[in-house]
C-alpha atoms as a PDB file:
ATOM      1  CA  UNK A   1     -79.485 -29.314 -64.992  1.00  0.00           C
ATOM      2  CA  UNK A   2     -77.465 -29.875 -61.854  1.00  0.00           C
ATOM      3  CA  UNK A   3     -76.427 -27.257 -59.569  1.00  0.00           C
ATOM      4  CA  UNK A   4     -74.413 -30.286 -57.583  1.00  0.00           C
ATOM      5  CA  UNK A   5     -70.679 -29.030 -56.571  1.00  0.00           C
ATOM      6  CA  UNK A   6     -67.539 -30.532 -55.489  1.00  0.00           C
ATOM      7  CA  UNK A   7     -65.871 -28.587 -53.346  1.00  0.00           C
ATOM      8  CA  UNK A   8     -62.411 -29.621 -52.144  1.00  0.00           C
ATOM      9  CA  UNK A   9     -60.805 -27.381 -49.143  1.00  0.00           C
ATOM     10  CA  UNK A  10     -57.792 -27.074 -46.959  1.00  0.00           C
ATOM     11  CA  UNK A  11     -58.403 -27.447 -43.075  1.00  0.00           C
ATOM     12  CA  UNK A  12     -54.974 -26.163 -40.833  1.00  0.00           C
ATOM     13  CA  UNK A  13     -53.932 -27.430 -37.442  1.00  0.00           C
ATOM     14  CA  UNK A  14     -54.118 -25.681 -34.372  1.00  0.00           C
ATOM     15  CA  UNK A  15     -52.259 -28.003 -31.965  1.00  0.00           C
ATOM     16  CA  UNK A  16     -52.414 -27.522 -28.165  1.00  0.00           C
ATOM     17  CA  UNK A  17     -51.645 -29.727 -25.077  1.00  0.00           C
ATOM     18  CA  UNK A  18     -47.992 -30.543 -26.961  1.00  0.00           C
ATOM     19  CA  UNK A  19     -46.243 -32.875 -24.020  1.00  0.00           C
ATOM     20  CA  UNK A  20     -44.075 -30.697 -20.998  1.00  0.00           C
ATOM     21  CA  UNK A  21     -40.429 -30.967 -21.983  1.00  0.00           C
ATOM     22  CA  UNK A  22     -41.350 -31.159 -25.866  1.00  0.00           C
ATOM     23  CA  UNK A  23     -41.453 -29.406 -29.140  1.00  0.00           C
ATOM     24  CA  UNK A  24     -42.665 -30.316 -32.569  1.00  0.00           C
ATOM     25  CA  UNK A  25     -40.518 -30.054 -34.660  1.00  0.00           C
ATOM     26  CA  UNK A  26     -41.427 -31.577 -38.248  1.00  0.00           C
ATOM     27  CA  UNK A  27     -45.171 -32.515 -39.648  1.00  0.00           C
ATOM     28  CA  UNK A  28     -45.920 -34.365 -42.729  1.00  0.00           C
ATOM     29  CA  UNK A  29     -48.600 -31.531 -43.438  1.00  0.00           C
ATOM     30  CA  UNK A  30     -49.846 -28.553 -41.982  1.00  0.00           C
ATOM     31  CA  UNK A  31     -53.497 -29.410 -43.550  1.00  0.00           C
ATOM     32  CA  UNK A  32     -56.122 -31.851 -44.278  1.00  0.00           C
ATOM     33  CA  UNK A  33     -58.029 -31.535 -47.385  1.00  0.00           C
ATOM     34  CA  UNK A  34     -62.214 -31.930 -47.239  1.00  0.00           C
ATOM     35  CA  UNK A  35     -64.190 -32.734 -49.868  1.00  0.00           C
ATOM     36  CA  UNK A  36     -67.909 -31.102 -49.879  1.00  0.00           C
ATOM     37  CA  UNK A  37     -70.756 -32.341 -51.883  1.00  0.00           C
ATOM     38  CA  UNK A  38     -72.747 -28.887 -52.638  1.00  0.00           C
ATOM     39  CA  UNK A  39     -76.049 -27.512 -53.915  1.00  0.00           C
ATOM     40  CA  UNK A  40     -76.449 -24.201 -55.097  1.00  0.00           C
ATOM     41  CA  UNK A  41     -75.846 -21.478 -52.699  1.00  0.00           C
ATOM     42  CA  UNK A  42     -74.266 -23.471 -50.081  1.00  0.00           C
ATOM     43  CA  UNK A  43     -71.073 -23.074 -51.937  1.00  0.00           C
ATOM     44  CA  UNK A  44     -70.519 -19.434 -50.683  1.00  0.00           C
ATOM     45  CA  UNK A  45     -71.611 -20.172 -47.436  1.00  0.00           C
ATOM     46  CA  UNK A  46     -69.026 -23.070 -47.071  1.00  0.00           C
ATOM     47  CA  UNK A  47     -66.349 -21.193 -48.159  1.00  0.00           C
ATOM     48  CA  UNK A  48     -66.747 -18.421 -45.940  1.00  0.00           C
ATOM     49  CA  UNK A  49     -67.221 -20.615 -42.540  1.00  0.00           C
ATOM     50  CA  UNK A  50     -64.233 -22.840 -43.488  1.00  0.00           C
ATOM     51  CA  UNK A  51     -61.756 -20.476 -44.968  1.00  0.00           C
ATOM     52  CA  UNK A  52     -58.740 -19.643 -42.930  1.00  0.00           C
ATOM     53  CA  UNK A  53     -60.575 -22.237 -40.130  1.00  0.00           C
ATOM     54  CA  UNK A  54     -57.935 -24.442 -38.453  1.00  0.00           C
ATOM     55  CA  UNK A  55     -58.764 -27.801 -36.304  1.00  0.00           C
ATOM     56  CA  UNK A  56     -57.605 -27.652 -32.683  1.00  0.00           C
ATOM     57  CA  UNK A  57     -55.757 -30.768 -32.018  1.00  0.00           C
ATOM     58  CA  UNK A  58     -55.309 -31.888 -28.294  1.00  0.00           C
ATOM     59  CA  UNK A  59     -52.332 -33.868 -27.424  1.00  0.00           C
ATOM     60  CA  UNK A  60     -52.830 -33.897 -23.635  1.00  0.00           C
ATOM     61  CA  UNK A  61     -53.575 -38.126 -23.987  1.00  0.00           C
ATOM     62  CA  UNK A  62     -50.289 -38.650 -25.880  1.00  0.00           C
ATOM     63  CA  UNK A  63     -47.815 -40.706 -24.053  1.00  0.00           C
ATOM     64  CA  UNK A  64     -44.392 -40.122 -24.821  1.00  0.00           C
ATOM     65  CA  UNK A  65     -41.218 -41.839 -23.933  1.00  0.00           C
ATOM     66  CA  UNK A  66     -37.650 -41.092 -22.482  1.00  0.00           C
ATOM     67  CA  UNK A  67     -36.199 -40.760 -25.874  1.00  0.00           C
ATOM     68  CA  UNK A  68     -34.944 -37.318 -27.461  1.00  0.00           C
ATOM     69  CA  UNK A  69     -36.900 -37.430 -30.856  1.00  0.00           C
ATOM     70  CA  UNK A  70     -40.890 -39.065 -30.172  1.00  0.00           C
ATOM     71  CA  UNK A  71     -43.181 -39.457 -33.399  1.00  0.00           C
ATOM     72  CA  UNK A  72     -46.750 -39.258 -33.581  1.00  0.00           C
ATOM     73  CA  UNK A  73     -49.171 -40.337 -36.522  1.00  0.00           C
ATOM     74  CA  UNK A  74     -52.409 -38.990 -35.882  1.00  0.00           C
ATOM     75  CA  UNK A  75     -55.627 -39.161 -37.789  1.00  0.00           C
ATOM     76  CA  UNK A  76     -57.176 -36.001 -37.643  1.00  0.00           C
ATOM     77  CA  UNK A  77     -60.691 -37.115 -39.352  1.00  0.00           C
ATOM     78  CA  UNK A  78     -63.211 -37.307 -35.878  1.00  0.00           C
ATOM     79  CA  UNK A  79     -61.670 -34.088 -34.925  1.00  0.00           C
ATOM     80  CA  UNK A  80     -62.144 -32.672 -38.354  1.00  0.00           C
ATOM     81  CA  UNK A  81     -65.578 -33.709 -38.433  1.00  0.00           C
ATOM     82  CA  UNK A  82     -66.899 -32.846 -35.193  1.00  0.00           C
ATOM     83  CA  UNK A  83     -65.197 -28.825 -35.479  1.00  0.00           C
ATOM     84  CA  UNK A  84     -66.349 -28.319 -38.900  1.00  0.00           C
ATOM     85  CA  UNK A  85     -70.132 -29.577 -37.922  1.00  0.00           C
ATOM     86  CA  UNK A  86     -69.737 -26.720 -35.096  1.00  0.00           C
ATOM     87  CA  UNK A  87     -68.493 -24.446 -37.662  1.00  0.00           C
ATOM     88  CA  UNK A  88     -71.103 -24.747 -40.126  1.00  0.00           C
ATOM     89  CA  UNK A  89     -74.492 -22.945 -40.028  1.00  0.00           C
ATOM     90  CA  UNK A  90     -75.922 -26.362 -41.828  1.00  0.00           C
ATOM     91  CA  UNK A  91     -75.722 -29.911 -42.839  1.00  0.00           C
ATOM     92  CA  UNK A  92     -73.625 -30.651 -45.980  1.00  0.00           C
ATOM     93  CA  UNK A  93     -72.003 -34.131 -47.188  1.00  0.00           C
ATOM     94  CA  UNK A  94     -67.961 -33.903 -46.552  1.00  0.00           C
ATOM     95  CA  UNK A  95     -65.148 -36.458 -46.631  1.00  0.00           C
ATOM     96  CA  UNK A  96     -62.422 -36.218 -44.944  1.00  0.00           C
ATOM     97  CA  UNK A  97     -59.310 -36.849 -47.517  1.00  0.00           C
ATOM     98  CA  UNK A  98     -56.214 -36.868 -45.399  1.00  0.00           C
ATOM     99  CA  UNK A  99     -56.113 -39.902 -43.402  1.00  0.00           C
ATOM    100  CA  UNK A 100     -53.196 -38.916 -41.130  1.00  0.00           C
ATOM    101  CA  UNK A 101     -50.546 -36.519 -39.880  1.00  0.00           C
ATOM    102  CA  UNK A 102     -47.245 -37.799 -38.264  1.00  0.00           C
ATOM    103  CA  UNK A 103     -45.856 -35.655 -36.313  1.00  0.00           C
ATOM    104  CA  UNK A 104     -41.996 -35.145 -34.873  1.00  0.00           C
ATOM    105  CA  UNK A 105     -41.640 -33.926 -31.581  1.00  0.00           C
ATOM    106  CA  UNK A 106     -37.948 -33.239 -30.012  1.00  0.00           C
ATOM    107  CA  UNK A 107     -37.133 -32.468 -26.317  1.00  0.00           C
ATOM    108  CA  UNK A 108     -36.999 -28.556 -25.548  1.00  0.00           C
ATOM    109  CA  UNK A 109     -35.095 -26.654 -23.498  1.00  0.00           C
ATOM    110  CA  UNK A 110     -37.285 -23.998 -21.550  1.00  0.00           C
ATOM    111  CA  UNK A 111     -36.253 -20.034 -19.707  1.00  0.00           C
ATOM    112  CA  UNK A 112     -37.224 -16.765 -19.165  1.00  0.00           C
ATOM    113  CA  UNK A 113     -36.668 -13.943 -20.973  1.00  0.00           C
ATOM    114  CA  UNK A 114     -36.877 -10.483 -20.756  1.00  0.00           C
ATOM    115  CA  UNK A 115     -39.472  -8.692 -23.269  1.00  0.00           C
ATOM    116  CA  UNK A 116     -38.537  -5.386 -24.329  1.00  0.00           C
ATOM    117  CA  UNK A 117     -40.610  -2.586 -26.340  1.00  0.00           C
ATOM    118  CA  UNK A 118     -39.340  -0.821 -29.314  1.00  0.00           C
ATOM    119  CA  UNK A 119     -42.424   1.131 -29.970  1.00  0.00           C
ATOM    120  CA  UNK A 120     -41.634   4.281 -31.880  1.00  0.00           C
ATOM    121  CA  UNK A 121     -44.615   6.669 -32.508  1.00  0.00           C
ATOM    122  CA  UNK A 122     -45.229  10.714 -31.949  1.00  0.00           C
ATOM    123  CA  UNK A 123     -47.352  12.490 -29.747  1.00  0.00           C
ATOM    124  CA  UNK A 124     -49.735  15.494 -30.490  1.00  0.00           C
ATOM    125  CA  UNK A 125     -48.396  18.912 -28.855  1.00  0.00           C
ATOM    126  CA  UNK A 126     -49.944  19.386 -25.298  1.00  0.00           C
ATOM    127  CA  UNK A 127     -50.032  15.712 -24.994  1.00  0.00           C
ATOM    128  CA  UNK A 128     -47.793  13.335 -22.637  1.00  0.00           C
ATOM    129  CA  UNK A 129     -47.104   9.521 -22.291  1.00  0.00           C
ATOM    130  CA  UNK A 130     -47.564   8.709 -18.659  1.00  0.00           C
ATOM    131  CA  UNK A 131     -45.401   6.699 -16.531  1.00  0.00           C
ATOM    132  CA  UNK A 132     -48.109   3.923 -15.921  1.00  0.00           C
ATOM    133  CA  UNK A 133     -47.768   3.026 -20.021  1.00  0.00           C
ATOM    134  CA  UNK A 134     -45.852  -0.530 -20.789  1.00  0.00           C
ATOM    135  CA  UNK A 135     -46.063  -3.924 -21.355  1.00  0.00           C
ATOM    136  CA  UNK A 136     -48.865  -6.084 -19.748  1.00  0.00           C
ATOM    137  CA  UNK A 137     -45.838  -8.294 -18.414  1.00  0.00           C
ATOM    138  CA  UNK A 138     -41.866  -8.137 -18.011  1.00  0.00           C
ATOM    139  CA  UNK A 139     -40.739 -11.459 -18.903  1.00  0.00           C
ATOM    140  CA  UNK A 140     -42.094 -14.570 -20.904  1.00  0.00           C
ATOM    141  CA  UNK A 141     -40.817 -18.149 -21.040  1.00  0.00           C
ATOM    142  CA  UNK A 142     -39.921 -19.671 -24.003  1.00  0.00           C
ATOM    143  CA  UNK A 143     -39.626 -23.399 -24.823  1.00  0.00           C
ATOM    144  CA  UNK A 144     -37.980 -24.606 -27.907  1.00  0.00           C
ATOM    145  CA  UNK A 145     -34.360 -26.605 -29.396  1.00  0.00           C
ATOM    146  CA  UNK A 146     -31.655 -26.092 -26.908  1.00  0.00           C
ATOM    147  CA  UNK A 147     -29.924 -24.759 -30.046  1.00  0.00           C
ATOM    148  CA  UNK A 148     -32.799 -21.821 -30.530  1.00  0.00           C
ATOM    149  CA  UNK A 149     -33.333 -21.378 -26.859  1.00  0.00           C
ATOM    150  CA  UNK A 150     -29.725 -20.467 -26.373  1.00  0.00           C
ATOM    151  CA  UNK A 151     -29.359 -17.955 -29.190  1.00  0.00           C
ATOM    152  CA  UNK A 152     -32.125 -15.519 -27.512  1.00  0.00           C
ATOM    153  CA  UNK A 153     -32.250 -13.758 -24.166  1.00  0.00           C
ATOM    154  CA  UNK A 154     -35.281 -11.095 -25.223  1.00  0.00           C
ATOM    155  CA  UNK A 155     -37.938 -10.812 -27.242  1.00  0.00           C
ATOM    156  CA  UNK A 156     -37.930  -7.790 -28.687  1.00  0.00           C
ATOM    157  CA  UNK A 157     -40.962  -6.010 -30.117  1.00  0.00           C
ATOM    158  CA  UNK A 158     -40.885  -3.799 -33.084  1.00  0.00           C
ATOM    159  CA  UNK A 159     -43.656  -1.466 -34.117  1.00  0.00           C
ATOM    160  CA  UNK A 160     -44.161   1.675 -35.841  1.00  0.00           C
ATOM    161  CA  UNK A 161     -46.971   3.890 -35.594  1.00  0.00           C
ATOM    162  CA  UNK A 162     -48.064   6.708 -38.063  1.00  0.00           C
ATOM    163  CA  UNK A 163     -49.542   9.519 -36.856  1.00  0.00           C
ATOM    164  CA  UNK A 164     -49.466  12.075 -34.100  1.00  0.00           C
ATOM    165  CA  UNK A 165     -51.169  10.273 -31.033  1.00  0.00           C
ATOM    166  CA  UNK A 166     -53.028  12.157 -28.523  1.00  0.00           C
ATOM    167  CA  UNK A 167     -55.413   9.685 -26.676  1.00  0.00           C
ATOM    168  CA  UNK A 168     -54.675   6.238 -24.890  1.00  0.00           C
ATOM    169  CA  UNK A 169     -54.114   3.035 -27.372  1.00  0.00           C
ATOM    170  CA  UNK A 170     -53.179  -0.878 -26.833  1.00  0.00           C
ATOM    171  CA  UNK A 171     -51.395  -2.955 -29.325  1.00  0.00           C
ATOM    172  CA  UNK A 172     -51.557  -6.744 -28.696  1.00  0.00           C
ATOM    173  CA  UNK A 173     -48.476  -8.742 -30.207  1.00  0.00           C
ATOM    174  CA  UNK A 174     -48.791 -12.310 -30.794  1.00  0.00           C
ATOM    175  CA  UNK A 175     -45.200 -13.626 -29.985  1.00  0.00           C
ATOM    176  CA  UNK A 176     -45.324 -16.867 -31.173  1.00  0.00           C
ATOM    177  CA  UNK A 177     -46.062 -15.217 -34.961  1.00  0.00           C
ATOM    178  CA  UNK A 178     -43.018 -13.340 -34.735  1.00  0.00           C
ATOM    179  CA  UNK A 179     -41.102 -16.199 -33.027  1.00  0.00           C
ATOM    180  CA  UNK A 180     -42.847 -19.682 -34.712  1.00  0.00           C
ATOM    181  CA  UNK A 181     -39.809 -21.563 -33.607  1.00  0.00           C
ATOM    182  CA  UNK A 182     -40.867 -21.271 -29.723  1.00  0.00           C
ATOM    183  CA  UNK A 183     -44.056 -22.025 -27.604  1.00  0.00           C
ATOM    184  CA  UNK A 184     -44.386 -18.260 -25.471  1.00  0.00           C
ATOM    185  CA  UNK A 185     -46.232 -18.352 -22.152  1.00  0.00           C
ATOM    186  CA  UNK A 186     -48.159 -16.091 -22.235  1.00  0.00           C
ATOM    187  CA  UNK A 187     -48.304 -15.800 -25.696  1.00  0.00           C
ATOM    188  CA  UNK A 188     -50.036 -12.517 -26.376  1.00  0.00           C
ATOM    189  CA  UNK A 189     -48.259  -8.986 -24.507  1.00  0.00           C
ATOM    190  CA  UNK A 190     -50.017  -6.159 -24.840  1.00  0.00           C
ATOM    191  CA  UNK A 191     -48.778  -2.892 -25.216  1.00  0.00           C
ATOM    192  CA  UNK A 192     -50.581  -0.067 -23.251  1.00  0.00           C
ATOM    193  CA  UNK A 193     -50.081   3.405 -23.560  1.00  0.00           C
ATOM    194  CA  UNK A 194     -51.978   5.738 -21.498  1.00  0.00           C
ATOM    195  CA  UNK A 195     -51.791   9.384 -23.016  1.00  0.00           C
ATOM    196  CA  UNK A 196     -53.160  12.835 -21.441  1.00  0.00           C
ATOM    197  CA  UNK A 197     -53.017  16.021 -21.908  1.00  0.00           C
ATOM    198  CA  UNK A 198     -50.927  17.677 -19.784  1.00  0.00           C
ATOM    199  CA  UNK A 199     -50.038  21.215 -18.588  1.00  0.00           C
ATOM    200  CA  UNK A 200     -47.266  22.676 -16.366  1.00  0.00           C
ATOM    201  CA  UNK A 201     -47.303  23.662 -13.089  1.00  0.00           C
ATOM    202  CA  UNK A 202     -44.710  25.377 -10.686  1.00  0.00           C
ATOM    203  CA  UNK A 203     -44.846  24.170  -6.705  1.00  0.00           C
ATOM    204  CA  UNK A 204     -42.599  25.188  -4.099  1.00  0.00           C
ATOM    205  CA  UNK A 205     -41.196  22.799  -1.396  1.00  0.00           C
ATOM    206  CA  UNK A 206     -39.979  23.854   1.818  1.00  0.00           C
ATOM    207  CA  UNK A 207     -36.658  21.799   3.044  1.00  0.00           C
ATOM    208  CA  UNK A 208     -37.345  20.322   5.942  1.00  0.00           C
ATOM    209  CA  UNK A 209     -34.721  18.763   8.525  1.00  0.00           C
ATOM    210  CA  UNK A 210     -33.364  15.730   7.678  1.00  0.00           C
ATOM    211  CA  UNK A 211     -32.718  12.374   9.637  1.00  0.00           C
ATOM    212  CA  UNK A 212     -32.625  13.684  12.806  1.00  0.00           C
ATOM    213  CA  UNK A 213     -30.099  16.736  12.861  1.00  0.00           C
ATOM    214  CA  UNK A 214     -30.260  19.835  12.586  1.00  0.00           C
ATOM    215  CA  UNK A 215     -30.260  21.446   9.003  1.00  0.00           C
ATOM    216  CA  UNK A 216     -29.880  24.639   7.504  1.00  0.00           C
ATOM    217  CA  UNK A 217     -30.634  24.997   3.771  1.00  0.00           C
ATOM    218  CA  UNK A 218     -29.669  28.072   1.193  1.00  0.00           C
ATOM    219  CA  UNK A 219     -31.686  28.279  -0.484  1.00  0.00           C
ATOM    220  CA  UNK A 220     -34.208  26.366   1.854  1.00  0.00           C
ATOM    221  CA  UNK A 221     -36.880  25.688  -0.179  1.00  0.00           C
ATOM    222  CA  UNK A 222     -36.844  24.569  -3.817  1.00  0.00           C
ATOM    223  CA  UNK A 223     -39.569  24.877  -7.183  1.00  0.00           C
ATOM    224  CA  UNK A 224     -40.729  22.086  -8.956  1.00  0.00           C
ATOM    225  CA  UNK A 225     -41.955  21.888 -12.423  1.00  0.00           C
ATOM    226  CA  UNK A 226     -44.194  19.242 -13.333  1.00  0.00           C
ATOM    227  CA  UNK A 227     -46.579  17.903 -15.494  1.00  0.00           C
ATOM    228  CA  UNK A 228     -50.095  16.925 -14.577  1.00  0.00           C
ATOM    229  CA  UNK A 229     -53.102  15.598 -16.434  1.00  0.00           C
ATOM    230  CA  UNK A 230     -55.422  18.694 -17.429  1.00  0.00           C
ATOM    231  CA  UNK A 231     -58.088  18.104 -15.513  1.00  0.00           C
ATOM    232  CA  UNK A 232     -56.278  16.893 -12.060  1.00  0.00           C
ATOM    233  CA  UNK A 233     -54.233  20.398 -12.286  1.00  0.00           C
ATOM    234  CA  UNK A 234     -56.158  21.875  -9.556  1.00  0.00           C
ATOM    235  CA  UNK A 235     -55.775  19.163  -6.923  1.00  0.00           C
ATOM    236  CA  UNK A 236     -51.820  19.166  -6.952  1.00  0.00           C
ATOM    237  CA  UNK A 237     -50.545  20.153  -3.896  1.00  0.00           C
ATOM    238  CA  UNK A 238     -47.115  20.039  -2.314  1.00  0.00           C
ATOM    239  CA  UNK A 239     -48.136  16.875  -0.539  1.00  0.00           C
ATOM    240  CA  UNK A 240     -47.991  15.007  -3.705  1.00  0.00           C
ATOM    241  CA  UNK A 241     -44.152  14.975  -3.994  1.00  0.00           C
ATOM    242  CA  UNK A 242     -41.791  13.958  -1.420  1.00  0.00           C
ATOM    243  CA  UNK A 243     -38.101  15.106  -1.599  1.00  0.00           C
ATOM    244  CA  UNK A 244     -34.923  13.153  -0.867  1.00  0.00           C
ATOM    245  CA  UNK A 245     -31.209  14.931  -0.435  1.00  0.00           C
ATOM    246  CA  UNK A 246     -28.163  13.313  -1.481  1.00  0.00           C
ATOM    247  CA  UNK A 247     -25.596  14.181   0.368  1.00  0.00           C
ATOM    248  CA  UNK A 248     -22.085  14.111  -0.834  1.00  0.00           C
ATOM    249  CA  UNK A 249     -18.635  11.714   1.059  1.00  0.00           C
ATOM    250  CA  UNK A 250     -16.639  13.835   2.741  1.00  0.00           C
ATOM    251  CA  UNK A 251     -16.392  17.654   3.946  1.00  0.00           C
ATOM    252  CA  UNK A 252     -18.259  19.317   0.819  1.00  0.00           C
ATOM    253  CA  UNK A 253     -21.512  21.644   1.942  1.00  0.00           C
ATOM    254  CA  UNK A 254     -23.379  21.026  -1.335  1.00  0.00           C
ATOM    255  CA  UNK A 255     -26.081  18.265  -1.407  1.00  0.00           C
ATOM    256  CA  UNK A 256     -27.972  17.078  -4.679  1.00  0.00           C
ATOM    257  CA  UNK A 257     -31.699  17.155  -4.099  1.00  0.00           C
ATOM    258  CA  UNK A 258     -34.096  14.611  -6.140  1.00  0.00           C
ATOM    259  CA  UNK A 259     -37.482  15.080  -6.060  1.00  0.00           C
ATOM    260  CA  UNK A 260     -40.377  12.402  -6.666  1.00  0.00           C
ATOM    261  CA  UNK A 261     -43.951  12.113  -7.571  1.00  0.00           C
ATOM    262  CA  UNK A 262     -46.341  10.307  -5.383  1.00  0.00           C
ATOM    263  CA  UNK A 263     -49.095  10.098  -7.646  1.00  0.00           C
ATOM    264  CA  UNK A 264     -48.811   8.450 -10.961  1.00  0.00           C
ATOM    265  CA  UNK A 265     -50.297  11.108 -12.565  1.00  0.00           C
ATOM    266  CA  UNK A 266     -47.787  13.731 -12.178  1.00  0.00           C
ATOM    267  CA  UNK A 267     -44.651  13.751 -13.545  1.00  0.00           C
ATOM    268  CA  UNK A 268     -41.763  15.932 -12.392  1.00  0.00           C
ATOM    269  CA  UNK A 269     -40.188  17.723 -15.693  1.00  0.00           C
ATOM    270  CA  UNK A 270     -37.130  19.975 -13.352  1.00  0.00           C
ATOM    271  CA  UNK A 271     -35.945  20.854 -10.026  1.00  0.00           C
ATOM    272  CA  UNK A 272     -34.311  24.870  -9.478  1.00  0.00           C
ATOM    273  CA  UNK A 273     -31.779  24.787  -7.903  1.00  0.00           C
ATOM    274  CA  UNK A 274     -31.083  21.248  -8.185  1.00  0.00           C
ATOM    275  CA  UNK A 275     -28.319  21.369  -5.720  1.00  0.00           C
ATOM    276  CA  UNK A 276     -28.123  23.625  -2.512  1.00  0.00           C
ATOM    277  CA  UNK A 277     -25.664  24.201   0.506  1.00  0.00           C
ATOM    278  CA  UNK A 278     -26.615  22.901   3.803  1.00  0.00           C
ATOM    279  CA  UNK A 279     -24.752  23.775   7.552  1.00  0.00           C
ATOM    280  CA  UNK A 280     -25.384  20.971  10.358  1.00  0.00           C
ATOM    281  CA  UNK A 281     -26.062  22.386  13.593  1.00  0.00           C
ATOM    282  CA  UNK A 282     -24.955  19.420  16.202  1.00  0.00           C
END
C-alpha cells in the first residue's frame, strides 16, 4: 500500500519595496496555493514549516508610471520556490498552482503623526512608574489614500493590562495590524515602562539669592518630598534638585516656588510651603 500524499497549501504575501509615492490598494489574491507530493511522515513536517509562512515579495525593480492608479501582474512561482526550499528542513516534490497575482497600486499621500499611549494598568503598593517610561518614538509617518491619510492625525494605542505590576515591562505594537490601511515607518513602537520601588524622603533646601539682587525669604528655606528608587535612597542629596521662583507682575511680595529633579530617578511628590514672601534689598 501507498503512503503517497497530496498535499495542497496556502502560501501569503509579504510585500516590501512597494514604489515611493504608492499604495496597494486591491490584489486578485492574498495567496498562492502549493501542491506537495508526500511520503509518510513528511506530511507533518510540511505542514508545520509552511503553515502561517508568507513569501516576501520585492517590488524595488517595478517601474511605475505618472498615472494615479498603476497595475502589476506578477508571478509569484520563482519566489515561491526558492523561500519555501529555504523553509524546508528537506527535499519534497511541489507545484506551484497560482500562476499570478495582479496587483493595484494608487498614489498615496504621506505625514506625520503624533503616537499617543493609552496604556491603562495598576501598580503594586510601594511601587512607582518612573518618568523615563514611554514610547520608543513620538511620531510615525504614515502613507496611504489621501482620503485615509486625512481622516487621522494620531495613532492611538490601546492596551489593557491585568494585574498589579511591580517590575519593568515592554509591549511592542505592530501599527500597521491595527492600521492595515497605511504603510507606518517605523512600524513597530514599543512601549517601555520602567517600574521601582520607591520610598519617601524629606530634604530641605535653603533659598538662595536670586538673579543678582538681594533677597530675603520667609520662610527661607523650603522641604521637599520625593520619591526615590529604594536602593539610590541614600545617595540623595540636596544637590540633586535645583529650585526656580516665580515671581508674580506687579507689587505683590508672594512668589510661587517650583522645584525640579535633576536625576531621573527621583521624582518630586510636594513642596511646603509652596509659596513664600520675599523683600528685595536694592
Amino acid at each position: 500500500m501507498s503512503n503517497d500524499t497530496t498535499l495542497t497549501m496556502r502560501v501569503g504575501f509579504e510585500y516590501v519595496d512597494v514604489p515611493d509615492g504608492y499604495v496597494i490598494t486591491e490584489q486578485s489574491s492574498d495567496f498562492a496555493k502549493v501542491q506537495f507530493e508526500l511520503r509518510g511522515a513528511e506530511v507533518n513536517d510540511v505542514v508545520d514549516a509552511i503553515r502561517g509562512f508568507n513569501t516576501v515579495i520585492s517590488m524595488k525593480d517595478i517601474v511605475v508610471d505618472s498615472n494615479d492608479v498603476f497595475v502589476y501582474i506578477y508571478s509569484p512561482s520563482a519566489d515561491i520556490k526558492t523561500q519555501v526550499n529555504d523553509e524546508l528542513a528537506m527535499t519534497v516534490d511541489y507545484t506551484v498552482i497560482t500562476d499570478s497575482v495582479m496587483l493595484t497600486l494608487q498614489k498615496a499621500e504621506t505625514k506625520t503623526v503624533k503616537v499617543v499611549d493609552n496604556l491603562t494598568f495598576a501598580l503594586s503598593l510601594g511601587y512607582v512608574l518612573m518618568p523615563n517610561s514611554g514610547l520608543s518614538v513620538d511620531s510615525v509617518t504614515i502613507t496611504g489614500l489621501k482620503s485615509d491619510v486625512d481622516e487621522i492625525d494620531d495613532i492611538v494605542l490601546q492596551y489593557s493590562l491585568l494585574g498589579k505590576k511591580s517590575a519593568p515591562f515592554e509591549k511592542t505594537f505592530d501599527l500597521e495590524e491595527s492600521y492595515p490601511q497605511f504603510r507606518i515607518e517605523p512600524q513597530v513602537v514599543k512601549y517601555m515602562a520602567d517600574i521601582e520601588e520607591c520610598t519617601e524622603g524629606t530634604v530641605a533646601l535653603k533659598l538662595s539669592d536670586y538673579a543678582g539682587h538681594n533677597i530675603m525669604f520667609f520662610p527661607d528655606s523650603i522641604n521637599v518630598i520625593y520619591q526615590v528608587p529604594l536602593n539610590k535612597y541614600r545617595n540623595v542629596s540636596a544637590s540633586d534638585f535645583e529650585t526656580q521662583i516665580l515671581f508674580p507682575d506687579g507689587e505683590y511680595n508672594k512668589a510661587a516656588v517650583e522645584v525640579n529633579s535633576k536625576s531621573a530617578d527621583i521624582i518630586v511628590f510636594d513642596v511646603t510651603p509652596y509659596v513664600v514672601e520675599y523683600l528685595i534689598f536694592e
